[in-house]
C-alpha atoms as a PDB file:
ATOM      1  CA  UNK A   1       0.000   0.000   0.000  1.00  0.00           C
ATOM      2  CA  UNK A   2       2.968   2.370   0.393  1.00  0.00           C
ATOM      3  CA  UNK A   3       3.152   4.902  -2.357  1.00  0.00           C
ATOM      4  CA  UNK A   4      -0.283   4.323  -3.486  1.00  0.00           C
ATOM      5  CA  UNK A   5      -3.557   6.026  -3.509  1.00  0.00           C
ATOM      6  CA  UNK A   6      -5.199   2.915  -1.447  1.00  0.00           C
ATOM      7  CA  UNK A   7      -5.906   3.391   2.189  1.00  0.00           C
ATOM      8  CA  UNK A   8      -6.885   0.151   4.243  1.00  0.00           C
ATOM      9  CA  UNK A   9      -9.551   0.679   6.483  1.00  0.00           C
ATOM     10  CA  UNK A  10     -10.922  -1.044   9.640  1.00  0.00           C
ATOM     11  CA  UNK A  11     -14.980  -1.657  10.414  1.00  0.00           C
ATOM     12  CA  UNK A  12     -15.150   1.752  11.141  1.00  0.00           C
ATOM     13  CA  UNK A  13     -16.463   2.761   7.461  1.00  0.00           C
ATOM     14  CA  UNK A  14     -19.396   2.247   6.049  1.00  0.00           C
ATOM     15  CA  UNK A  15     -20.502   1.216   1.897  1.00  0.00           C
ATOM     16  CA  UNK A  16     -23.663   2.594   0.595  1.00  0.00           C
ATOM     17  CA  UNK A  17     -24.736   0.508  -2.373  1.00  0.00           C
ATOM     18  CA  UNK A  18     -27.767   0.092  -4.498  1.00  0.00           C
ATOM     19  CA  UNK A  19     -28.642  -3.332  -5.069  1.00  0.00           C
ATOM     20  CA  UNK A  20     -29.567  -5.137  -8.617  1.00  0.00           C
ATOM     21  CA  UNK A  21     -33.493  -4.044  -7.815  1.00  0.00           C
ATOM     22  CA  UNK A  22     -32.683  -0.282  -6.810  1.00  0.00           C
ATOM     23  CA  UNK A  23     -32.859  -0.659  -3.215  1.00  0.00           C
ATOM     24  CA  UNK A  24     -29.971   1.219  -1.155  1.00  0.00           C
ATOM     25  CA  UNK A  25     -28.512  -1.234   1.325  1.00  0.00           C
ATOM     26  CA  UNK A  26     -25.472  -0.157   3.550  1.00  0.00           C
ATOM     27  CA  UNK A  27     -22.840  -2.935   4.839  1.00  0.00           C
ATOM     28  CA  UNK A  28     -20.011  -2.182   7.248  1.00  0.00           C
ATOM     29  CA  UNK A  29     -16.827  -4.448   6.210  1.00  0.00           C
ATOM     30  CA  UNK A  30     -14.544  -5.816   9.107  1.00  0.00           C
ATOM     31  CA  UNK A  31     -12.174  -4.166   6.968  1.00  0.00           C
ATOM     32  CA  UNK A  32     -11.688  -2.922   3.835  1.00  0.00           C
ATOM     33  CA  UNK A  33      -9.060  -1.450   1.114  1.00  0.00           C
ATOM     34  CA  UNK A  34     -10.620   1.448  -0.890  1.00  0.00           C
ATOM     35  CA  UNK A  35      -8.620   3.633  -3.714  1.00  0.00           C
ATOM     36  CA  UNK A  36     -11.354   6.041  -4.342  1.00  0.00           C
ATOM     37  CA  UNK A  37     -10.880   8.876  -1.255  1.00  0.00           C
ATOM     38  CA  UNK A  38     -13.258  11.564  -3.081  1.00  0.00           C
ATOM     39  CA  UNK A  39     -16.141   9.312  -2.586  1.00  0.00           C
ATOM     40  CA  UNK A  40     -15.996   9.044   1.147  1.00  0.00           C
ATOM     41  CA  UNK A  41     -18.744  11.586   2.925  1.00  0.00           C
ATOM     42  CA  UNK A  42     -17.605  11.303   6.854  1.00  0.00           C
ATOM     43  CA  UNK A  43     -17.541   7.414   7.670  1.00  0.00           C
ATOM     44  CA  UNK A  44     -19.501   6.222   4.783  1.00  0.00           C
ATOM     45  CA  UNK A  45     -18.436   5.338   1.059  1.00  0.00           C
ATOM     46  CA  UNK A  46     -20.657   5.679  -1.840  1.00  0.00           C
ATOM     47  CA  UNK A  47     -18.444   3.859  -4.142  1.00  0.00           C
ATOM     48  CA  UNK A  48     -17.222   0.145  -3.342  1.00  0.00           C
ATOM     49  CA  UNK A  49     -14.274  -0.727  -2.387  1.00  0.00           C
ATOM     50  CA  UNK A  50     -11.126  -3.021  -4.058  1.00  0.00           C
ATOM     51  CA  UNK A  51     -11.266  -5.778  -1.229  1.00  0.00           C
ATOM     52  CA  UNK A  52     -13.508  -6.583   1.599  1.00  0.00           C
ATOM     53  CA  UNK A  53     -12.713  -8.892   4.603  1.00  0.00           C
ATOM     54  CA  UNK A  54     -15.221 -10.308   6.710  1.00  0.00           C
ATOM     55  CA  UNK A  55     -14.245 -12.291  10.128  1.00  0.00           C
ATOM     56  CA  UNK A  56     -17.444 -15.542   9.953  1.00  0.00           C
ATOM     57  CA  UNK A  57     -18.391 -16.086  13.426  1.00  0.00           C
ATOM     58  CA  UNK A  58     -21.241 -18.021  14.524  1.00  0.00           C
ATOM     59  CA  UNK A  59     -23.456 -15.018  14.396  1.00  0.00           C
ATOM     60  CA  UNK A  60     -22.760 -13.287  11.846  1.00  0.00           C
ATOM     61  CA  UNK A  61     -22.197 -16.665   8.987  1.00  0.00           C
ATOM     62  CA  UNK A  62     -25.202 -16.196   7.438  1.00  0.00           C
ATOM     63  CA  UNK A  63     -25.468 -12.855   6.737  1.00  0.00           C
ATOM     64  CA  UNK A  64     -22.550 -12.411   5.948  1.00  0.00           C
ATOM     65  CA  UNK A  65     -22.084 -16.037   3.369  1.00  0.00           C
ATOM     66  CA  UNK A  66     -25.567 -14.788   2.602  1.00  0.00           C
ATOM     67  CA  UNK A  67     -26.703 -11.656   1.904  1.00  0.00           C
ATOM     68  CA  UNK A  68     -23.549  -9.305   2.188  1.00  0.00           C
ATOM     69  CA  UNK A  69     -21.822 -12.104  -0.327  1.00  0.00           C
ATOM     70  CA  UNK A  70     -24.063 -11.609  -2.625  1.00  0.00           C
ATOM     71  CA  UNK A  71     -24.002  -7.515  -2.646  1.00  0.00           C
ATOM     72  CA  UNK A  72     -19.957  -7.593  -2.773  1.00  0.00           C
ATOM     73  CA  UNK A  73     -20.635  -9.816  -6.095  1.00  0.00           C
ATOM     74  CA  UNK A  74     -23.233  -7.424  -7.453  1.00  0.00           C
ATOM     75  CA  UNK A  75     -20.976  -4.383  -6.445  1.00  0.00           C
ATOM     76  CA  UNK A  76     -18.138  -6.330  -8.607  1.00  0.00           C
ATOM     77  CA  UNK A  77     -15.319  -6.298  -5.630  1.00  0.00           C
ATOM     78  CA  UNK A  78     -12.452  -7.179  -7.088  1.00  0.00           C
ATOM     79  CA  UNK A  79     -11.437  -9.524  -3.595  1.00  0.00           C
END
């Protein structure tokens, strides 16, 4: 990441996206690598990001297998 425009960022960000039927959904990564600064408002992103990491607990496995999977893929995140 040194000498790049890419800034890692931990779960305290948050991705506004719309989803393939127009609904806005916001998910909040357990961390995240985003190269596109100028689309940050505060703590939330309007664009998505280059990678997304999720840590799968017990409680959080299906959502996050589930339904955040599945907006990452529609969102086209590279990783």
């Amino acid at each position: 990441m040194k000498n790049s425009t890419c800034y890692v960022f931990s779960d305290n960000v948050q991705y506004r996206f719309k989803t393939d039927d127009e609904e806005e959904k916001a998910v909040i990564p357990d961390a995240s690598i985003n190269c596109r600064i100028k689309s940050r408002r505060g703590n939330t992103f309007i664009d998505a990001p280059r990678f997304v990491m999720e840590v799968i607990s017990p409680t959080t496995e299906n959502y996050d297998r589930g339904e955040k999977m599945e907006l990452y893929r529609q969102q086209e995140i590279e990783e």
